[in-house]
N, C-alpha and C. Protein backbone atom coordinates (compact mmCIF):
# COMPACT_ATOMS: atom_id res chain seq x y z
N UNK A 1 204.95 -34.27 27.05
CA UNK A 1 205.24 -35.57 26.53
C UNK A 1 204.32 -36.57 27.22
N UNK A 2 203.68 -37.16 26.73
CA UNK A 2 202.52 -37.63 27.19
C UNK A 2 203.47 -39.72 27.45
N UNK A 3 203.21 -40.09 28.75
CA UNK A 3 203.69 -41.15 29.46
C UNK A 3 203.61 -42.23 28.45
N UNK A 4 203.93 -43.19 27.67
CA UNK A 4 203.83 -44.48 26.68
C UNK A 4 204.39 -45.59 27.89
N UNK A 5 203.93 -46.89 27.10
CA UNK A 5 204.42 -47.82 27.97
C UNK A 5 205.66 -48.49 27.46
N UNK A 6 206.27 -47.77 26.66
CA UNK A 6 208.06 -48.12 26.44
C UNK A 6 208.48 -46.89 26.59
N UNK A 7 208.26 -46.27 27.53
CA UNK A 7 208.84 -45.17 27.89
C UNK A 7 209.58 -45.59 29.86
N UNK A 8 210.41 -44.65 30.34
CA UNK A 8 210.33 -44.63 32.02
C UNK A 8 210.68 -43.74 32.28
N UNK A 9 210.07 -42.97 33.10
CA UNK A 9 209.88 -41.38 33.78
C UNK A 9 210.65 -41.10 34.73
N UNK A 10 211.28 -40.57 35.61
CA UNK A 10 211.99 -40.75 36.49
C UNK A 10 211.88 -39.07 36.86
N UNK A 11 212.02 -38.87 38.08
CA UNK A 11 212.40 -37.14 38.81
C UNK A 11 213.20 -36.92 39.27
N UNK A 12 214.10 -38.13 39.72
CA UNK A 12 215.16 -38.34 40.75
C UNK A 12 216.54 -38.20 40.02
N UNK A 13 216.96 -36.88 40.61
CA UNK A 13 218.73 -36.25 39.68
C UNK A 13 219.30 -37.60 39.84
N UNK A 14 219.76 -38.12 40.87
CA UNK A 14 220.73 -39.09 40.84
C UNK A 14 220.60 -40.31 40.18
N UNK A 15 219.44 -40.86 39.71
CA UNK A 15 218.97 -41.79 39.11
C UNK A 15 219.21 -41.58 37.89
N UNK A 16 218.94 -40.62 37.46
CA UNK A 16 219.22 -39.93 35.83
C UNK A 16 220.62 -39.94 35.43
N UNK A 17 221.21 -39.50 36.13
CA UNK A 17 222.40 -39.24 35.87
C UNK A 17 223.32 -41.13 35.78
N UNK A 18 222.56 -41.43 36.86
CA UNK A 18 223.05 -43.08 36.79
C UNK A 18 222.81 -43.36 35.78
N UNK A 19 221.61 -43.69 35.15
CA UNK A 19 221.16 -44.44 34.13
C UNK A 19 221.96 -43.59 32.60
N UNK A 20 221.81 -42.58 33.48
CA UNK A 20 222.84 -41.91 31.38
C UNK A 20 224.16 -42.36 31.67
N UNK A 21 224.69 -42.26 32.79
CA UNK A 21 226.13 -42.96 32.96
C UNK A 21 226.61 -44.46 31.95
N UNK A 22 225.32 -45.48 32.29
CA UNK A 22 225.56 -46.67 32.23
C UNK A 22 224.35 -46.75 30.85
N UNK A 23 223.73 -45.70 30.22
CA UNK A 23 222.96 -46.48 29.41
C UNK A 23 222.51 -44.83 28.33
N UNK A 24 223.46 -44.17 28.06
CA UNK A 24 223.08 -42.84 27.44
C UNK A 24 222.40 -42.63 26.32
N UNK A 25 222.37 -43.59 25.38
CA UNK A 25 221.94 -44.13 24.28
C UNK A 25 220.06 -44.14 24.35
N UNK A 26 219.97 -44.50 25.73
CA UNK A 26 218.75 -44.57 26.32
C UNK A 26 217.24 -43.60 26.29
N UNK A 27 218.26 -42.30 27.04
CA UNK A 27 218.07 -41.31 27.45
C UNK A 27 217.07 -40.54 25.96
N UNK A 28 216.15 -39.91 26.37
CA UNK A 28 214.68 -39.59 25.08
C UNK A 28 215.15 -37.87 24.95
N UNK A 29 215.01 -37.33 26.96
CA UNK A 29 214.74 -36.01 26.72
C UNK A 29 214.44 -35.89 28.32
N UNK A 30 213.92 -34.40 28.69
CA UNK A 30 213.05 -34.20 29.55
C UNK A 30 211.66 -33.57 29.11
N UNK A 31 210.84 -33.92 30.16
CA UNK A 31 209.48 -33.83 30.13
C UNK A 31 209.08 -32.20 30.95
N UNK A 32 208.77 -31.17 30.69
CA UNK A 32 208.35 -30.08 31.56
C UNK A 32 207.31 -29.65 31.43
N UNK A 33 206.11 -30.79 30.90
CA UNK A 33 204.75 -30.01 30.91
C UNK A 33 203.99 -30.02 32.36
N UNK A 34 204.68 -30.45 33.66
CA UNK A 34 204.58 -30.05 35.29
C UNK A 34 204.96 -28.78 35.12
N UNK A 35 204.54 -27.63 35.72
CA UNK A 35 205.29 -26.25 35.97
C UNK A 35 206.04 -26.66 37.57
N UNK A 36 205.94 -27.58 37.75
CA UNK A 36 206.37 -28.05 39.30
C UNK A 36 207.23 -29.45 39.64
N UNK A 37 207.14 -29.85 37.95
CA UNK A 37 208.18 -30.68 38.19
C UNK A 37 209.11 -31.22 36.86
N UNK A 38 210.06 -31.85 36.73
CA UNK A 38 210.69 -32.09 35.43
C UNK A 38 210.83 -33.73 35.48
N UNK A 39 210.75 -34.11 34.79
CA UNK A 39 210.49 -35.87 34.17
C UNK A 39 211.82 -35.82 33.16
N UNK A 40 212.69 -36.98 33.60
CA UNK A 40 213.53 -37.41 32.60
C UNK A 40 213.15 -38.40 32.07
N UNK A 41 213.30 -38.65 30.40
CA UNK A 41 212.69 -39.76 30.04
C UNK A 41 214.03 -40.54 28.95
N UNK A 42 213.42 -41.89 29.48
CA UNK A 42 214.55 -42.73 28.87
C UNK A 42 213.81 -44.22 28.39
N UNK A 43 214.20 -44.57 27.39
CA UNK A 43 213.70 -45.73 26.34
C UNK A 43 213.64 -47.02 26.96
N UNK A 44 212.37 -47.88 27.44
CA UNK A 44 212.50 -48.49 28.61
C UNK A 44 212.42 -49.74 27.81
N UNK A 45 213.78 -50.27 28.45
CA UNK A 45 214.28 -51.91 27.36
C UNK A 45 214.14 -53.02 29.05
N UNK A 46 214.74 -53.67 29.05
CA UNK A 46 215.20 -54.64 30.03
C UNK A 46 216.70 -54.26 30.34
N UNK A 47 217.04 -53.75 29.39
CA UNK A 47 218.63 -53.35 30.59
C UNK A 47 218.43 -52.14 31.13
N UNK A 48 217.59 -51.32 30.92
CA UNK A 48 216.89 -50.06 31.91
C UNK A 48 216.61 -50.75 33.17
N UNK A 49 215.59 -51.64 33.12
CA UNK A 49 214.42 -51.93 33.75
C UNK A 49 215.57 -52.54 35.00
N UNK A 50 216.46 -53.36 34.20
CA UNK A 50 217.77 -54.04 34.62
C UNK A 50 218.34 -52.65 36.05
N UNK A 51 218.60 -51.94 35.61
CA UNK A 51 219.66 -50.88 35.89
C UNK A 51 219.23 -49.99 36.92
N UNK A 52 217.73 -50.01 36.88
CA UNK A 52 216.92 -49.08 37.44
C UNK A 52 216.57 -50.06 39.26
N UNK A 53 216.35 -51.64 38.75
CA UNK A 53 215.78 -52.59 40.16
C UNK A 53 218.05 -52.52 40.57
N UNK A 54 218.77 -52.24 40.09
CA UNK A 54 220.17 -52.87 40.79
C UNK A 54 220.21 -51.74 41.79
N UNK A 55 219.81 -50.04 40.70
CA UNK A 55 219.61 -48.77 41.79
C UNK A 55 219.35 -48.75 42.97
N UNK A 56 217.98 -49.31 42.69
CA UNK A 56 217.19 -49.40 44.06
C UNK A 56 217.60 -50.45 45.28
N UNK A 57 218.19 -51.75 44.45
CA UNK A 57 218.37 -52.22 45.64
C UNK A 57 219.71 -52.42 46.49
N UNK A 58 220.41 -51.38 45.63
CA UNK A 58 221.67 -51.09 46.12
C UNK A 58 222.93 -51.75 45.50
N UNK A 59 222.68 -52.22 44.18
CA UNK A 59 223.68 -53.29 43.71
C UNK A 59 225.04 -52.23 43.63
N UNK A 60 226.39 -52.50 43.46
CA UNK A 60 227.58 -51.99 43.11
C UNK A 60 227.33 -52.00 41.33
N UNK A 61 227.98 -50.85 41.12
CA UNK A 61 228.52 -50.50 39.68
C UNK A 61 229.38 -50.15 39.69
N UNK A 62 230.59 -50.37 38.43
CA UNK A 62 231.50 -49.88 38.09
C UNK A 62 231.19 -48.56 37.22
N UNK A 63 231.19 -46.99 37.64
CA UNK A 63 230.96 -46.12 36.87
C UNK A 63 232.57 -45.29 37.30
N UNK A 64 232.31 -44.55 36.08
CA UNK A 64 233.09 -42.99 36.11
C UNK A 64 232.71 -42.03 37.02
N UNK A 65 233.06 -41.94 37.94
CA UNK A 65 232.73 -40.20 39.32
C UNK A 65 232.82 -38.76 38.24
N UNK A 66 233.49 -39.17 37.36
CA UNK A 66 233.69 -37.26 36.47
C UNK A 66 232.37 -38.07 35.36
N UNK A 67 232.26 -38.93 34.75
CA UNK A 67 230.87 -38.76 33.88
C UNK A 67 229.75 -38.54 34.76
N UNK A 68 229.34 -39.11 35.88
CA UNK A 68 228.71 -39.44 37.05
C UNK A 68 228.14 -37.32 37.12
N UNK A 69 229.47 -37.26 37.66
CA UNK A 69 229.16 -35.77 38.10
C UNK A 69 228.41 -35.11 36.58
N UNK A 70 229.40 -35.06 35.81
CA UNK A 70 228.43 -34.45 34.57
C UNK A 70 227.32 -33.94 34.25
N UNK A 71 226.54 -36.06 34.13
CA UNK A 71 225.36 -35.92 34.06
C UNK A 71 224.64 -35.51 35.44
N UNK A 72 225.00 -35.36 36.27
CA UNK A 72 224.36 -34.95 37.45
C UNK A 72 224.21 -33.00 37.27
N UNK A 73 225.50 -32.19 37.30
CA UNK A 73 225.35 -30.89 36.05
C UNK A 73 224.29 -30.96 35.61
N UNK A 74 224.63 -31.66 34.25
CA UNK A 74 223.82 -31.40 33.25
C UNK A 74 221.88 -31.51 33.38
N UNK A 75 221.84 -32.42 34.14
CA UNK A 75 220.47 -32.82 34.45
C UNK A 75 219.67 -31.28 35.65
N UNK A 76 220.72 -30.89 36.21
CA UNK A 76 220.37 -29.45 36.92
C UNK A 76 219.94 -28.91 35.71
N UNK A 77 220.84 -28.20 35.26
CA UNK A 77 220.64 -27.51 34.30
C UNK A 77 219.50 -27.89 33.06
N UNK A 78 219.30 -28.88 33.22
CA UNK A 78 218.05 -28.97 32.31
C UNK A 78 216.72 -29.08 33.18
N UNK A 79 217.14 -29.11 34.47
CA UNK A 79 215.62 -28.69 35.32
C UNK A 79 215.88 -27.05 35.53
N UNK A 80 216.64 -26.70 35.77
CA UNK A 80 216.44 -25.49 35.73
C UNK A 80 216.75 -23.95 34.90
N UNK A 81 217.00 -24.58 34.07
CA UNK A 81 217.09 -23.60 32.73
C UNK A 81 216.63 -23.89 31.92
N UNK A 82 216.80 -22.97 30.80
CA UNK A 82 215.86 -23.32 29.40
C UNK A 82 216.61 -24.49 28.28
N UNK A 83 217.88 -25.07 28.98
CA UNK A 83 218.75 -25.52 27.61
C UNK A 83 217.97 -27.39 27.89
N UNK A 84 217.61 -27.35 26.38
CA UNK A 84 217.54 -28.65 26.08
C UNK A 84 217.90 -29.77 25.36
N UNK A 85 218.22 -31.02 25.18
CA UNK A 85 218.60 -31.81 24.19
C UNK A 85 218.02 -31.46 23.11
């Protein structure tokens, strides 16, 4: 999947899983043309962009711990197996 600039890439499980928590609608796919690494990709609006600077700088969210975990699962499993969206 080749990088666009309304796209945002991300490698980081916990980030992924955040952002599908709070924005699933978002979420494109993963990227595995790295043999060394997996790219989640998600539709990059301003409430991404939003969601992604609160991550980093530590803001509080109100999320679900059992969706939370889920997508955290699920995002394994799509780095390391064959199942895809």
């Amino acid at each position: 999947m080749k990088s666009e600039m309304n796209k945002f890439v991300t490698s980081d499980l916990k980030l992924q899983a955040f952002l599908r928590v709070k924005a699933h609608s978002l979420f494109l796919g993963v990227d595995k043309s790295d043999p060394h690494r997996v790219l989640f990709v998600f539709q990059k609006t301003d409430k991404l962009s939003e969601l992604v600077r609160g991550y980093s700088q530590g803001k509080t969210y109100k999320i679900s711990p059992l969706s939370f975990g889920n997508f955290l699962d699920e995002g394994k499993s799509l780095i390391f197996g064959n199942y895809e969206l």
